[in-house]
N, C-alpha and C. Protein backbone atom coordinates (compact mmCIF):
# COMPACT_ATOMS: atom_id res chain seq x y z
N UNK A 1 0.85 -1.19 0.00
CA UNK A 1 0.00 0.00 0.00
C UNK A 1 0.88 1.23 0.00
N UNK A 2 0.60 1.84 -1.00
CA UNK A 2 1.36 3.21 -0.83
C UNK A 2 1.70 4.51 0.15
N UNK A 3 0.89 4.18 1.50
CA UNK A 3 0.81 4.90 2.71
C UNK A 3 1.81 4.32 3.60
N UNK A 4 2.79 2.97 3.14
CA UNK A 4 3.90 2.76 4.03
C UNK A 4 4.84 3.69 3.71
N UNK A 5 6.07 4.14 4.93
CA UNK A 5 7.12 5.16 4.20
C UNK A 5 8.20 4.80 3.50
N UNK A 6 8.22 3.47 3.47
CA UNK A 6 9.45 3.14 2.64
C UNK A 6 8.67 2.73 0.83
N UNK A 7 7.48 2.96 0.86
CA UNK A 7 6.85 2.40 -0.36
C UNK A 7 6.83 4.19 -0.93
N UNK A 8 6.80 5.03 -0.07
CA UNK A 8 6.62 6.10 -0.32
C UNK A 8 7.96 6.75 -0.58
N UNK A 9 8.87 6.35 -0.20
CA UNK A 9 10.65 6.65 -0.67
C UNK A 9 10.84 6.50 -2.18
N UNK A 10 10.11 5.05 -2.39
CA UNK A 10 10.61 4.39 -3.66
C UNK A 10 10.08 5.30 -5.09
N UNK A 11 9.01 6.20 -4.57
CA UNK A 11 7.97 7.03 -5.64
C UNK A 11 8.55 7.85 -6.22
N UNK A 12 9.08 8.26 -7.69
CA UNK A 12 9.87 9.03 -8.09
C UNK A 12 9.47 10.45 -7.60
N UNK A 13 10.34 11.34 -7.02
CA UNK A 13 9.91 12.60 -7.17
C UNK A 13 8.60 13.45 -7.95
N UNK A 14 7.37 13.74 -8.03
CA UNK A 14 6.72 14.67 -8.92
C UNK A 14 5.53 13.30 -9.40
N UNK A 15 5.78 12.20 -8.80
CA UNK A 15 4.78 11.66 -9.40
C UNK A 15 3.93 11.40 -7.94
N UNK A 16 2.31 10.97 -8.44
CA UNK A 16 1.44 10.91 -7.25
C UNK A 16 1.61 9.84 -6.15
N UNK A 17 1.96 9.65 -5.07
CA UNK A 17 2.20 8.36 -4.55
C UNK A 17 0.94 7.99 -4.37
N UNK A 18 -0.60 8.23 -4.25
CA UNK A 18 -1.63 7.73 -4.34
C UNK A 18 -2.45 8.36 -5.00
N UNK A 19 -3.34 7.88 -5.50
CA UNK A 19 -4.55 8.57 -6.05
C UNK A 19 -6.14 8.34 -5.28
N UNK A 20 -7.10 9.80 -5.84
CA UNK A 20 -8.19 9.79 -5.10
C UNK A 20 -9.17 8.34 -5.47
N UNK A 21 -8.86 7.51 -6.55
CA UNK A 21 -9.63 6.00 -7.03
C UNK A 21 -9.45 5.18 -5.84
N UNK A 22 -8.14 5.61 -5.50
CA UNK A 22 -7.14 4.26 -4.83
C UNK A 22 -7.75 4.66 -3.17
N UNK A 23 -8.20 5.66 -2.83
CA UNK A 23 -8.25 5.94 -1.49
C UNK A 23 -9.95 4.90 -0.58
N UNK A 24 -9.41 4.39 0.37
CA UNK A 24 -10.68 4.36 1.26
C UNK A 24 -10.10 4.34 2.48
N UNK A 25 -11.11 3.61 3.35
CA UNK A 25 -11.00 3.89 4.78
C UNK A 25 -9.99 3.62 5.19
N UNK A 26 -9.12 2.98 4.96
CA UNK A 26 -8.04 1.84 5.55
C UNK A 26 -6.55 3.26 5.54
N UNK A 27 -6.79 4.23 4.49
CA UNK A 27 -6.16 5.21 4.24
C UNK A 27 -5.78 6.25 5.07
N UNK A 28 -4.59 6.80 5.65
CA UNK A 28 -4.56 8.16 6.79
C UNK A 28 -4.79 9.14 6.17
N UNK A 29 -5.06 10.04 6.90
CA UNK A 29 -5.15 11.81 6.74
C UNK A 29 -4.25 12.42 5.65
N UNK A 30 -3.21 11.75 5.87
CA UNK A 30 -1.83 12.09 5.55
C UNK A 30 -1.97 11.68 3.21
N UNK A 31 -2.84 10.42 3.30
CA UNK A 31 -2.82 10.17 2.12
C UNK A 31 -4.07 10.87 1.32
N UNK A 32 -4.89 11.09 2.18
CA UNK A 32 -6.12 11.76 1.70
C UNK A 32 -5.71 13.48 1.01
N UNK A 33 -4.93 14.18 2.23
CA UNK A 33 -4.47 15.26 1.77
C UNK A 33 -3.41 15.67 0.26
N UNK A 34 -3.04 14.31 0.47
CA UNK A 34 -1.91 14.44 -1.24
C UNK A 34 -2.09 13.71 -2.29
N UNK A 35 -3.01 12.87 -2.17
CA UNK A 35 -3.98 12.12 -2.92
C UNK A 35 -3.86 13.11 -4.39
N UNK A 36 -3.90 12.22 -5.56
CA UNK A 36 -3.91 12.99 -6.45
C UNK A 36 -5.20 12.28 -7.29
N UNK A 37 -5.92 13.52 -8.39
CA UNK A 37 -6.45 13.41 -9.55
C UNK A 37 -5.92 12.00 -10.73
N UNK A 38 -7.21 12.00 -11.52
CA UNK A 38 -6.85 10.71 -12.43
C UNK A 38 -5.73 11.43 -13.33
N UNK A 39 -4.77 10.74 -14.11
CA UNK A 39 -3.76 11.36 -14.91
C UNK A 39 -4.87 12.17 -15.87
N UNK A 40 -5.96 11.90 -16.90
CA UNK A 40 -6.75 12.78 -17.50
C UNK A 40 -7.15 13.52 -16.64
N UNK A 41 -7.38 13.85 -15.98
CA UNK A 41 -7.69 15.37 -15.03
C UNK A 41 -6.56 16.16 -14.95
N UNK A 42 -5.20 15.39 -14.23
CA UNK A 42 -4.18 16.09 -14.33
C UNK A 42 -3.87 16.68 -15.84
N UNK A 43 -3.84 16.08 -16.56
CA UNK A 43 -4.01 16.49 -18.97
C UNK A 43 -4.28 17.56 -18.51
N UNK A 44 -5.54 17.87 -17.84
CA UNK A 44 -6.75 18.72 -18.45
C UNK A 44 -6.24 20.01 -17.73
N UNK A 45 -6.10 19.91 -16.30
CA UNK A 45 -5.48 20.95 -14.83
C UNK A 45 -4.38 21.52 -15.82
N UNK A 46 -3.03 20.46 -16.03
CA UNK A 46 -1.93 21.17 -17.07
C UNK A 46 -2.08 22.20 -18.40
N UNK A 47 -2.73 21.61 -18.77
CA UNK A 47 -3.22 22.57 -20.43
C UNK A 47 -3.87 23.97 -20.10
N UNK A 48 -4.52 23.58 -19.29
CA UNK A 48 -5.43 25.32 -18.38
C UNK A 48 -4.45 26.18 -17.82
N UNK A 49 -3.83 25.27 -16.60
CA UNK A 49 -3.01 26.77 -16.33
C UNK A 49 -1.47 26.72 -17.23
N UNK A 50 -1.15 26.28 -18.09
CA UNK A 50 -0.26 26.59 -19.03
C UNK A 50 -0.88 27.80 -20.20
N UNK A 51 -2.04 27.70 -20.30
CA UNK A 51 -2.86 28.81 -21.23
C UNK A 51 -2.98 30.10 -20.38
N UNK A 52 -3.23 29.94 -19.15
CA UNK A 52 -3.09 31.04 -17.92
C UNK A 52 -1.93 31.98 -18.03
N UNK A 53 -0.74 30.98 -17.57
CA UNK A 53 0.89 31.20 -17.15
C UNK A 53 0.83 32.07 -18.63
N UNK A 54 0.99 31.43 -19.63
CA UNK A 54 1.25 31.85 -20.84
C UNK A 54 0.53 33.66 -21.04
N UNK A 55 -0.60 33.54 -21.35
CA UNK A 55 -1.93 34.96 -20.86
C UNK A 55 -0.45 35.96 -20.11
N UNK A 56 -0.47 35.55 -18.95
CA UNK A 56 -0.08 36.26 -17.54
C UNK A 56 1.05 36.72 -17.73
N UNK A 57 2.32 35.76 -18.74
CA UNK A 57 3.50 36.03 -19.13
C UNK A 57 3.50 37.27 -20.02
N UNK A 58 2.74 37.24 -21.01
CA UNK A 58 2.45 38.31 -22.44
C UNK A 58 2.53 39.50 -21.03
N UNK A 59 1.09 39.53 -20.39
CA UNK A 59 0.74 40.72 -19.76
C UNK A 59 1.79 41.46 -18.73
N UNK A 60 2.74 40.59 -17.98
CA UNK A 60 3.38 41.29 -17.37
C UNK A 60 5.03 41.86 -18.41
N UNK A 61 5.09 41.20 -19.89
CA UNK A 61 6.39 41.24 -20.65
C UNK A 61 5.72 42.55 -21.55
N UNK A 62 4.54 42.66 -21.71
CA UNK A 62 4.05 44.31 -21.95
C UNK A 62 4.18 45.36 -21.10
N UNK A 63 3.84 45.04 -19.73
CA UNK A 63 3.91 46.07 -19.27
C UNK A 63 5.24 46.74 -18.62
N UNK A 64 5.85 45.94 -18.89
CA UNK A 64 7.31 45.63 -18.63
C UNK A 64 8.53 46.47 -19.62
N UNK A 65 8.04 46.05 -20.63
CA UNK A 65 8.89 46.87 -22.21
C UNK A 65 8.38 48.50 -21.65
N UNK A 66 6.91 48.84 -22.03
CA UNK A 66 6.39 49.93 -21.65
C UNK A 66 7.05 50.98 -20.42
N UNK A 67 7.60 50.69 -19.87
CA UNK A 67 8.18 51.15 -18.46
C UNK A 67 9.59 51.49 -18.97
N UNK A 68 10.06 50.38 -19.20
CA UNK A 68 11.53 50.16 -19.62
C UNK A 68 12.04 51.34 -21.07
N UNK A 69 11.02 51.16 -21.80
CA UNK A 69 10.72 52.39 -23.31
C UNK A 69 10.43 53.47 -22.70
N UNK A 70 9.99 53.99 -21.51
CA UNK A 70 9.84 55.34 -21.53
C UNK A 70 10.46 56.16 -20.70
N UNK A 71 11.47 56.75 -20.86
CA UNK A 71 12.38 57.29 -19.73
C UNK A 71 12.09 58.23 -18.79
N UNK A 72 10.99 58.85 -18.95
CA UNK A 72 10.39 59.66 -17.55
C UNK A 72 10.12 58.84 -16.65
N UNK A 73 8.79 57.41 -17.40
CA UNK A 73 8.52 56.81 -16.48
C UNK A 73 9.71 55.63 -15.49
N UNK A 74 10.72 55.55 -16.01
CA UNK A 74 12.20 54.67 -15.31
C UNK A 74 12.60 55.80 -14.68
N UNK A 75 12.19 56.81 -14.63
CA UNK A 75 13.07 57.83 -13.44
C UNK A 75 12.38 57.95 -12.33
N UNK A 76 11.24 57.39 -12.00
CA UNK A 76 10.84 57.51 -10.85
C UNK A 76 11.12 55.92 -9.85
N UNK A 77 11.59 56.31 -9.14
CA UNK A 77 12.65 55.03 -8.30
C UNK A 77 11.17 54.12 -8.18
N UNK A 78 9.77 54.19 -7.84
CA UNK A 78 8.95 53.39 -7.43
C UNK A 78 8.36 52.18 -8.83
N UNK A 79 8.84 52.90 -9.87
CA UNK A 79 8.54 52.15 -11.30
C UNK A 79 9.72 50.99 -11.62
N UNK A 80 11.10 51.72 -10.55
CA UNK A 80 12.31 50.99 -11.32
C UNK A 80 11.95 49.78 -10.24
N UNK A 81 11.41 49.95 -8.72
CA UNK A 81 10.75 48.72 -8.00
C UNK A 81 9.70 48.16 -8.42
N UNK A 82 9.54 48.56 -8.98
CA UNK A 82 7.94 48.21 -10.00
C UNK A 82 8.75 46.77 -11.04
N UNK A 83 9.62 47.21 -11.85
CA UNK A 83 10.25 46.64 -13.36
C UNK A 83 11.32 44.94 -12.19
N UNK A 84 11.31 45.45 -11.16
CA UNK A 84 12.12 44.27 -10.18
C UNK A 84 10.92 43.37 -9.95
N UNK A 85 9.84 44.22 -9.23
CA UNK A 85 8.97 42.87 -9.08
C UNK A 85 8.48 42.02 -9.86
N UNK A 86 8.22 42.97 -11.31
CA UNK A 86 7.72 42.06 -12.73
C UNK A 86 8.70 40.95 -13.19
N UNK A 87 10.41 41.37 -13.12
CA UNK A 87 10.83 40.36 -13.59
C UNK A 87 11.09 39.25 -13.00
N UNK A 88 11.06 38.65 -11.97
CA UNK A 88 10.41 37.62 -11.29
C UNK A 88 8.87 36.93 -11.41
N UNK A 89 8.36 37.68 -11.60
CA UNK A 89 7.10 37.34 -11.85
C UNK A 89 6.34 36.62 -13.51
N UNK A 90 7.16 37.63 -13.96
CA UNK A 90 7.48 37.17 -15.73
C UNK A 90 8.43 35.43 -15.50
N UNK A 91 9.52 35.59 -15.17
CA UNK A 91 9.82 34.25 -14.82
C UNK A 91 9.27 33.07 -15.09
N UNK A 92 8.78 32.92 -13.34
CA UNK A 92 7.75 32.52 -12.75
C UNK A 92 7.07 32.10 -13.13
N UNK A 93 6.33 32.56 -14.17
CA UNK A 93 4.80 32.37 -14.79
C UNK A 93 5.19 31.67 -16.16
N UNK A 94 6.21 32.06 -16.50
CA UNK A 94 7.43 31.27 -18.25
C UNK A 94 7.32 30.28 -17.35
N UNK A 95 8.21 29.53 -16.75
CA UNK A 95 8.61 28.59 -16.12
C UNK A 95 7.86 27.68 -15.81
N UNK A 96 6.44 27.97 -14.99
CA UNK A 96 5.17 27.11 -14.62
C UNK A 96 4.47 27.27 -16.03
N UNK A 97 4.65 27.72 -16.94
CA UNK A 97 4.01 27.56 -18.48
C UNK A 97 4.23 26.38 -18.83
N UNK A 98 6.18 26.14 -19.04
CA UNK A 98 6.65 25.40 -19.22
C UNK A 98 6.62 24.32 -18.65
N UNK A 99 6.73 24.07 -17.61
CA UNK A 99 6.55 22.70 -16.71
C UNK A 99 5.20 22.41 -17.47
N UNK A 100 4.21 23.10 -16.85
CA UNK A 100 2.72 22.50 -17.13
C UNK A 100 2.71 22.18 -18.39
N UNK A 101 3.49 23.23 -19.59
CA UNK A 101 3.37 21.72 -21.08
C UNK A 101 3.59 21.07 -21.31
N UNK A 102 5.01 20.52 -20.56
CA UNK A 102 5.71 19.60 -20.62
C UNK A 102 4.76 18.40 -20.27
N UNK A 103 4.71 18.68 -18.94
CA UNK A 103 3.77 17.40 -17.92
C UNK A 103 2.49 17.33 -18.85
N UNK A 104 1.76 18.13 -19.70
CA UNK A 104 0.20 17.74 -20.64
C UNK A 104 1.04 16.91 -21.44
N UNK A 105 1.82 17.81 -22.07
CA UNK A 105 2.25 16.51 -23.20
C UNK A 105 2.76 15.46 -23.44
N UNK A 106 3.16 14.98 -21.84
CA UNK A 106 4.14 13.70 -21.77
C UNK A 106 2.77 12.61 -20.77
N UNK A 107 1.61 13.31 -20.52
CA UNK A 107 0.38 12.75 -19.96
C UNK A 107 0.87 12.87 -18.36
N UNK A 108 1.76 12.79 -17.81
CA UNK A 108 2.27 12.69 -16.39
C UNK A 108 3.10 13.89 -15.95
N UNK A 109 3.96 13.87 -14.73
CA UNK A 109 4.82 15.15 -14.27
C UNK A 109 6.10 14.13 -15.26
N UNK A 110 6.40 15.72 -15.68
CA UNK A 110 7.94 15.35 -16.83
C UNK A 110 8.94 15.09 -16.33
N UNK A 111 9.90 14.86 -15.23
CA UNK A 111 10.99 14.39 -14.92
C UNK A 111 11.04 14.98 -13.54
N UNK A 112 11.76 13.67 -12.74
CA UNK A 112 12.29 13.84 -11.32
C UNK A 112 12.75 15.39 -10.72
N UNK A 113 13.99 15.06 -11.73
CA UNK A 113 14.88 16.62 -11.84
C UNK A 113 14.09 17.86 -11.63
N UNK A 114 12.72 18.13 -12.42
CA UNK A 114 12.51 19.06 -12.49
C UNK A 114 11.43 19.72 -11.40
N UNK A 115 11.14 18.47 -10.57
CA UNK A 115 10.42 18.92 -9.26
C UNK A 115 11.26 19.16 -8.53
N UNK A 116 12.28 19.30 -8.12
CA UNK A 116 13.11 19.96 -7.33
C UNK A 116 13.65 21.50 -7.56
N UNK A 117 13.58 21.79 -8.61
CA UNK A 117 13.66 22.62 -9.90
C UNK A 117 12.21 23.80 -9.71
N UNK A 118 11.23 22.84 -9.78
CA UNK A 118 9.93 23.94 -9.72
C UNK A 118 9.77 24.38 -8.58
N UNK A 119 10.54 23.40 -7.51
CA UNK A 119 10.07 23.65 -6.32
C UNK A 119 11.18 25.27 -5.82
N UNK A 120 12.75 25.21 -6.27
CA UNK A 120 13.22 26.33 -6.53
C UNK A 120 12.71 27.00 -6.45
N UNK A 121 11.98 27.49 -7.78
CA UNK A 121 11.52 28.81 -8.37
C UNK A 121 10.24 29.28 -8.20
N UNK A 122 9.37 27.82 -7.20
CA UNK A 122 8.31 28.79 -6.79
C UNK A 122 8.90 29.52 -5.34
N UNK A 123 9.45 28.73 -4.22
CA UNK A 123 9.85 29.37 -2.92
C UNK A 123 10.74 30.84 -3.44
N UNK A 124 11.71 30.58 -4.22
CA UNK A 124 12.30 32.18 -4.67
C UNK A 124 11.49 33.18 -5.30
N UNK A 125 10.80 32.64 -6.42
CA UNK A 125 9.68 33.19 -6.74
C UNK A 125 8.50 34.09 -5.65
N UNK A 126 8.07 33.44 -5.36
CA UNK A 126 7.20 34.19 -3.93
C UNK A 126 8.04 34.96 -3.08
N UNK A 127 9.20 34.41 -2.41
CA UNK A 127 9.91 35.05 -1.94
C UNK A 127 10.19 36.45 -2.14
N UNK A 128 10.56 36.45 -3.27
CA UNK A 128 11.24 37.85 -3.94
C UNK A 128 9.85 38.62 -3.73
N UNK A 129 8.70 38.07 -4.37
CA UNK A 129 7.62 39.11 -4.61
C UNK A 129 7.12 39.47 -3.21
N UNK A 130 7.15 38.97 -2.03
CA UNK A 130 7.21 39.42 -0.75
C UNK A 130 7.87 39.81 0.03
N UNK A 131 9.03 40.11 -0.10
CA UNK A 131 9.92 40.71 0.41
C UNK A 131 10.07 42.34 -0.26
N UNK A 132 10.47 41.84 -1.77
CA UNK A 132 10.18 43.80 -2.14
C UNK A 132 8.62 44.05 -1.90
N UNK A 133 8.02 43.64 -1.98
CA UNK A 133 6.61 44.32 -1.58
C UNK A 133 6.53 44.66 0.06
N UNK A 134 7.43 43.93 1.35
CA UNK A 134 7.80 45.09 2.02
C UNK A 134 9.00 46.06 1.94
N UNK A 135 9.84 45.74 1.39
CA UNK A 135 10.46 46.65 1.26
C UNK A 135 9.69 47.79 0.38
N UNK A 136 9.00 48.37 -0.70
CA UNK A 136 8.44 48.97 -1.02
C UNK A 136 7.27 50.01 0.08
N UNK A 137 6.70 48.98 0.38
CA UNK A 137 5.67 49.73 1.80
C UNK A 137 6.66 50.13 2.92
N UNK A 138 7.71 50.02 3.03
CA UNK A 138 8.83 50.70 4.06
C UNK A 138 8.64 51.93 3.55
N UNK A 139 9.07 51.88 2.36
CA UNK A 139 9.25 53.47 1.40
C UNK A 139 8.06 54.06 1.49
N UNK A 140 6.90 53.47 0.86
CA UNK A 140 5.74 54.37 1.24
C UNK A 140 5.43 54.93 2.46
N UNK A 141 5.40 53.69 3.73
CA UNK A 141 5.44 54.68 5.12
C UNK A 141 6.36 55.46 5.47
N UNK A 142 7.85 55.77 4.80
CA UNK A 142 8.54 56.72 5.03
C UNK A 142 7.97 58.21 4.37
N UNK A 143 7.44 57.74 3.07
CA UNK A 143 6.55 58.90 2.47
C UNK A 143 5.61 59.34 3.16
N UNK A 144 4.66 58.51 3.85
CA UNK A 144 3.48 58.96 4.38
C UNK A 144 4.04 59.91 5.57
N UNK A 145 4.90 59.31 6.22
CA UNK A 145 5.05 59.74 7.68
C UNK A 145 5.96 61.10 7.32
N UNK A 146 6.74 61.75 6.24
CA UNK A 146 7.05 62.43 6.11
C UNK A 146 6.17 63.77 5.40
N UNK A 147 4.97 63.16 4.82
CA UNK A 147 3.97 64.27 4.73
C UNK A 147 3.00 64.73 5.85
N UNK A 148 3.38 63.41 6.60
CA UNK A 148 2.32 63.75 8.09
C UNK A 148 2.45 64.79 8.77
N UNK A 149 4.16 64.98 8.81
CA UNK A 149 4.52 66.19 9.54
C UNK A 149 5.05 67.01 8.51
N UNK A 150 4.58 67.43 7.90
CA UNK A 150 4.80 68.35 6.80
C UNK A 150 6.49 68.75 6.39
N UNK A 151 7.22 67.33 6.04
CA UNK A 151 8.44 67.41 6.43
C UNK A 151 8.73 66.72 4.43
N UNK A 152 9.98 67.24 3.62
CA UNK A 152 9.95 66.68 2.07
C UNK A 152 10.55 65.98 2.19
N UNK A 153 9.86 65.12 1.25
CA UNK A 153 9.88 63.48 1.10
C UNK A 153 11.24 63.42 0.51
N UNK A 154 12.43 62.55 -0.24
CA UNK A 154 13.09 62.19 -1.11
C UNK A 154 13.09 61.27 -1.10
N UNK A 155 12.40 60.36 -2.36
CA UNK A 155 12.81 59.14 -2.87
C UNK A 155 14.08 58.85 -2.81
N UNK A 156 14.37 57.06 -2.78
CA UNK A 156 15.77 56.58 -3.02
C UNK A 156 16.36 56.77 -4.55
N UNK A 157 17.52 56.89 -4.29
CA UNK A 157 17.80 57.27 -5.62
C UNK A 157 17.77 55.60 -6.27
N UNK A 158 18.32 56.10 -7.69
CA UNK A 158 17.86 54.19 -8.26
C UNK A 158 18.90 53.93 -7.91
N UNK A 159 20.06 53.94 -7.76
CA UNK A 159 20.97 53.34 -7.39
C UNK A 159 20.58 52.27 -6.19
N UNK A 160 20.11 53.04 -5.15
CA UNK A 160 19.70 52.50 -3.52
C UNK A 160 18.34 51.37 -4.24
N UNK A 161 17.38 51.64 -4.84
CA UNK A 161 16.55 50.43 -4.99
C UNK A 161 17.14 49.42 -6.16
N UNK A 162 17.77 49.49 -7.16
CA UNK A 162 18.79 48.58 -7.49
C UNK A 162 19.73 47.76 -6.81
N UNK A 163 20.71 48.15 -5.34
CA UNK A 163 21.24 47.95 -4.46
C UNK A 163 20.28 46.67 -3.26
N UNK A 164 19.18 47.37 -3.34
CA UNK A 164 17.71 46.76 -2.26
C UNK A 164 16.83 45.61 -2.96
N UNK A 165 16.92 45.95 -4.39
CA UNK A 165 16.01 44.81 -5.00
C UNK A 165 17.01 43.98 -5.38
N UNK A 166 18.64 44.11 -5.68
CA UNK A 166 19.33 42.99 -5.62
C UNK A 166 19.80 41.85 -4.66
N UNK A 167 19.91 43.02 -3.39
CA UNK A 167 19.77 42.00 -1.93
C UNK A 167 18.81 41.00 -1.82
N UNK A 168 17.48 41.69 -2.12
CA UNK A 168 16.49 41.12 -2.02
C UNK A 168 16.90 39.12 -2.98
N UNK A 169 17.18 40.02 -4.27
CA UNK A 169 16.96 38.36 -5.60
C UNK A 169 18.03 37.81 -4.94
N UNK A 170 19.42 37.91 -3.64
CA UNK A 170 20.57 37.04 -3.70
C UNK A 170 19.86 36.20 -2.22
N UNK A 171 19.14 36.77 -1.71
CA UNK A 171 18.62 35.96 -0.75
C UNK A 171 17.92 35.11 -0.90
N UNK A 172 17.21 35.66 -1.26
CA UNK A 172 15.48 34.42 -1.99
C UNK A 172 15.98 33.63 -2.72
N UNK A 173 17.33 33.86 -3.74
CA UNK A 173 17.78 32.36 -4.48
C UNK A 173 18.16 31.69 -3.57
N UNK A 174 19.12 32.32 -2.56
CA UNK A 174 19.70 31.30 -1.51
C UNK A 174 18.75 30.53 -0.60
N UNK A 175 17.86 31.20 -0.36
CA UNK A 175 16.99 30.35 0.41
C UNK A 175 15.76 29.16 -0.50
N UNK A 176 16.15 29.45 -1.66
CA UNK A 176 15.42 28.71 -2.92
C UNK A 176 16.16 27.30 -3.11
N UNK A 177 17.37 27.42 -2.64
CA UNK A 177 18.42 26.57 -3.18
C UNK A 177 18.25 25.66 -1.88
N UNK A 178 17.65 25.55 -0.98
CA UNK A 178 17.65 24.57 0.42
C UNK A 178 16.25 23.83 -0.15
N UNK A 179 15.43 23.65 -1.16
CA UNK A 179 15.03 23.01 -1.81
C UNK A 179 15.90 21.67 -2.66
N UNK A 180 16.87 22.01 -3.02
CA UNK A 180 17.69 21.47 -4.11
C UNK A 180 18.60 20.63 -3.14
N UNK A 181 19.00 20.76 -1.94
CA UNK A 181 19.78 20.09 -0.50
C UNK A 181 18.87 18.92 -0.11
N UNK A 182 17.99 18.47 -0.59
CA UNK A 182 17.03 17.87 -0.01
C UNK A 182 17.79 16.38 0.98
N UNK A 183 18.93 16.16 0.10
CA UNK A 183 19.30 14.84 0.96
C UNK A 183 20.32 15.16 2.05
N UNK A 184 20.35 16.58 2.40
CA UNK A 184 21.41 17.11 3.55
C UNK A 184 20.37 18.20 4.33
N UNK A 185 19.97 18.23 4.00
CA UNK A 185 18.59 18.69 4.90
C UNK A 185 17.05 18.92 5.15
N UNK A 186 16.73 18.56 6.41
CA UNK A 186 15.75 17.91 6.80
C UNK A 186 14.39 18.82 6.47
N UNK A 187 14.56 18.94 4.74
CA UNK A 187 13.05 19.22 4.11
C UNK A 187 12.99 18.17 3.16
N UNK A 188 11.65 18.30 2.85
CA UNK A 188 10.88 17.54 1.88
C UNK A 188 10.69 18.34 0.51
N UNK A 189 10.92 17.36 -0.49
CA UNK A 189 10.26 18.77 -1.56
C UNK A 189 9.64 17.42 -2.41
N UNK A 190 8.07 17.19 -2.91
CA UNK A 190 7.55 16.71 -3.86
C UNK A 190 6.05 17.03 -4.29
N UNK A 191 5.56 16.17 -4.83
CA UNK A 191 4.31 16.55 -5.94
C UNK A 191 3.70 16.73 -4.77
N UNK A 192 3.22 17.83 -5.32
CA UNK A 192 1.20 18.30 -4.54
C UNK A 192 0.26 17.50 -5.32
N UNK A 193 -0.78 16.86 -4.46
CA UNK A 193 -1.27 16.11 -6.12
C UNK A 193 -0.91 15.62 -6.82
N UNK A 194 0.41 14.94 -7.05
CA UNK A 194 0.83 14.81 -8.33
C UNK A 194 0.82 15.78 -9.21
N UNK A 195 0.86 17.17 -9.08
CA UNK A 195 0.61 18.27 -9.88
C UNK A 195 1.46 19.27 -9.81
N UNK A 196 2.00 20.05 -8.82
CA UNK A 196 3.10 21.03 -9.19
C UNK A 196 4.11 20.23 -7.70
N UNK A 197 5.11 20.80 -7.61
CA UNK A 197 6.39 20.50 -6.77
C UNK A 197 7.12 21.62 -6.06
N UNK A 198 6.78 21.34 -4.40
CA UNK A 198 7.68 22.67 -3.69
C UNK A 198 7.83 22.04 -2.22
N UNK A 199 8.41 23.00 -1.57
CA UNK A 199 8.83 22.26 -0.01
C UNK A 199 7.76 22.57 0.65
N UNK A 200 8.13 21.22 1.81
CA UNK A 200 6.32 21.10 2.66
C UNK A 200 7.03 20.94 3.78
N UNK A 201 8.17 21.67 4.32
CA UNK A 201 8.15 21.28 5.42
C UNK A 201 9.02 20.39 6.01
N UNK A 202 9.69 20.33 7.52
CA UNK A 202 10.74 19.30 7.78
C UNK A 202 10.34 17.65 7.96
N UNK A 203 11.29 17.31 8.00
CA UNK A 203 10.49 16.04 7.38
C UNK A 203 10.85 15.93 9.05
C-alpha cells in the first residue's frame, strides 16, 4: 500500500504516490491530503493553467517593455521597483508555463529533476515578490510619515533600490536553493497532487 514510508521513498519525485480511485477507509489523513487526480484530469489541470501562465506572461512582458521604453517613467525610483517585481514574476509564470506543457504533453509530471527545480523557483519566486513588496511599503510609510509632519519626502535614488532589490533576488535564491539540499537537509520537496512540486516542510 502506498501509505507505508518506505513504499513512499521508492515514488519518483513529482509523481502521485496515491490517487483519489485508490483511497478508502483503511487510508490516513496524511494520504487523503496528497492524494492525487486521475492522470486525465491532471491532462486537463496542465493545459489550463499553461494557457493562464502563458496569458499572464504576455501581460506582465508588456507592461514591462512599456516602463523600460519610456524614460520619464524609469526615473521615478517606485517604477524601477515596480520593473524588479515584474521580472520575477514574468519568470515565474514562463517557467510554470513550461513545466505544465511539458507534464500535458508527456500525460504525467515530466521528470524527477525538475520537481526539485519547480520547487526552486516557486519558494524564490514568492519570496522575492514578498519581500520587495515590504520593502516597497517601508518606502511608502517613510513617504506617508514624512507628509504627516509636513516634512519633504526624497525618494531613493535608483541606485539605492537597485542595491535593495538585488539583496532582495541574492537571498530568496539562496533560500530557494535549500530546496535542491534535499538529501542534507531535513526538508521535503515533492508533488502536490501529483501536480506542481515545492517544499512542505521538515520532514
Amino acid at each position: 500500500m502506498t501509505n507505508s514510508s518506505s513504499t513512499i521513498r521508492d515514488v519518483p519525485l513529482g509523481q502521485p504516490r496515491i490517487r483519489w480511485a485508490d483511497l478508502d477507509e483503511g487510508n490516513t489523513r496524511y494520504d487523503r491530503d496528497v492524494a492525487a487526480p486521475s492522470a486525465d484530469d491532471l491532462v486537463t489541470m496542465w493545459t489550463v493553467e499553461s494557457i493562464i501562465f502563458a496569458f499572464n506572461s504576455i501581460i506582465i512582458a508588456t507592461v514591462f517593455l512599456a516602463i523600460v521604453l519610456s524614460r520619464k517613467t524609469r526615473r521615478n525610483p517606485f517604477n524601477t521597483y515596480l520593473l524588479f517585481l515584474m521580472a520575477p514574476d514574468f519568470v515565474f509564470g514562463f517557467l510554470c508555463m513550461l513545466a505544465c506543457s511539458l507534464s500535458a504533453s508527456t500525460g504525467e509530471y515530466f521528470a524527477s529533476w525538475m520537481c526539485r527545480f519547480q520547487s526552486w523557483f516557486i519558494v524564490c519566486g514568492l519570496s522575492i515578490n514578498s519581500w520587495l513588496n515590504a520593502v516597497i511599503s517601508y518606502e511608502i510609510h517613510r513617504m506617508l510619515k514624512a507628509s504627516q509632519i509636513r516634512k519633504r519626502y526624497f525618494p531613493p535614488a535608483t541606485k539605492i533600490v537597485v542595491r535593495n532589490s538585488l539583496l532582495v533576488y541574492a537571498s530568496c535564491a539562496f533560500l530557494g536553493t535549500w530546496t535542491l539540499l534535499g538529501d542534507w537537509l531535513p526538508i521535503d520537496t515533492d508533488a502536490q497532487f501529483g501536480y506542481f512540486c515545492k517544499q512542505h516542510g521538515l520532514r
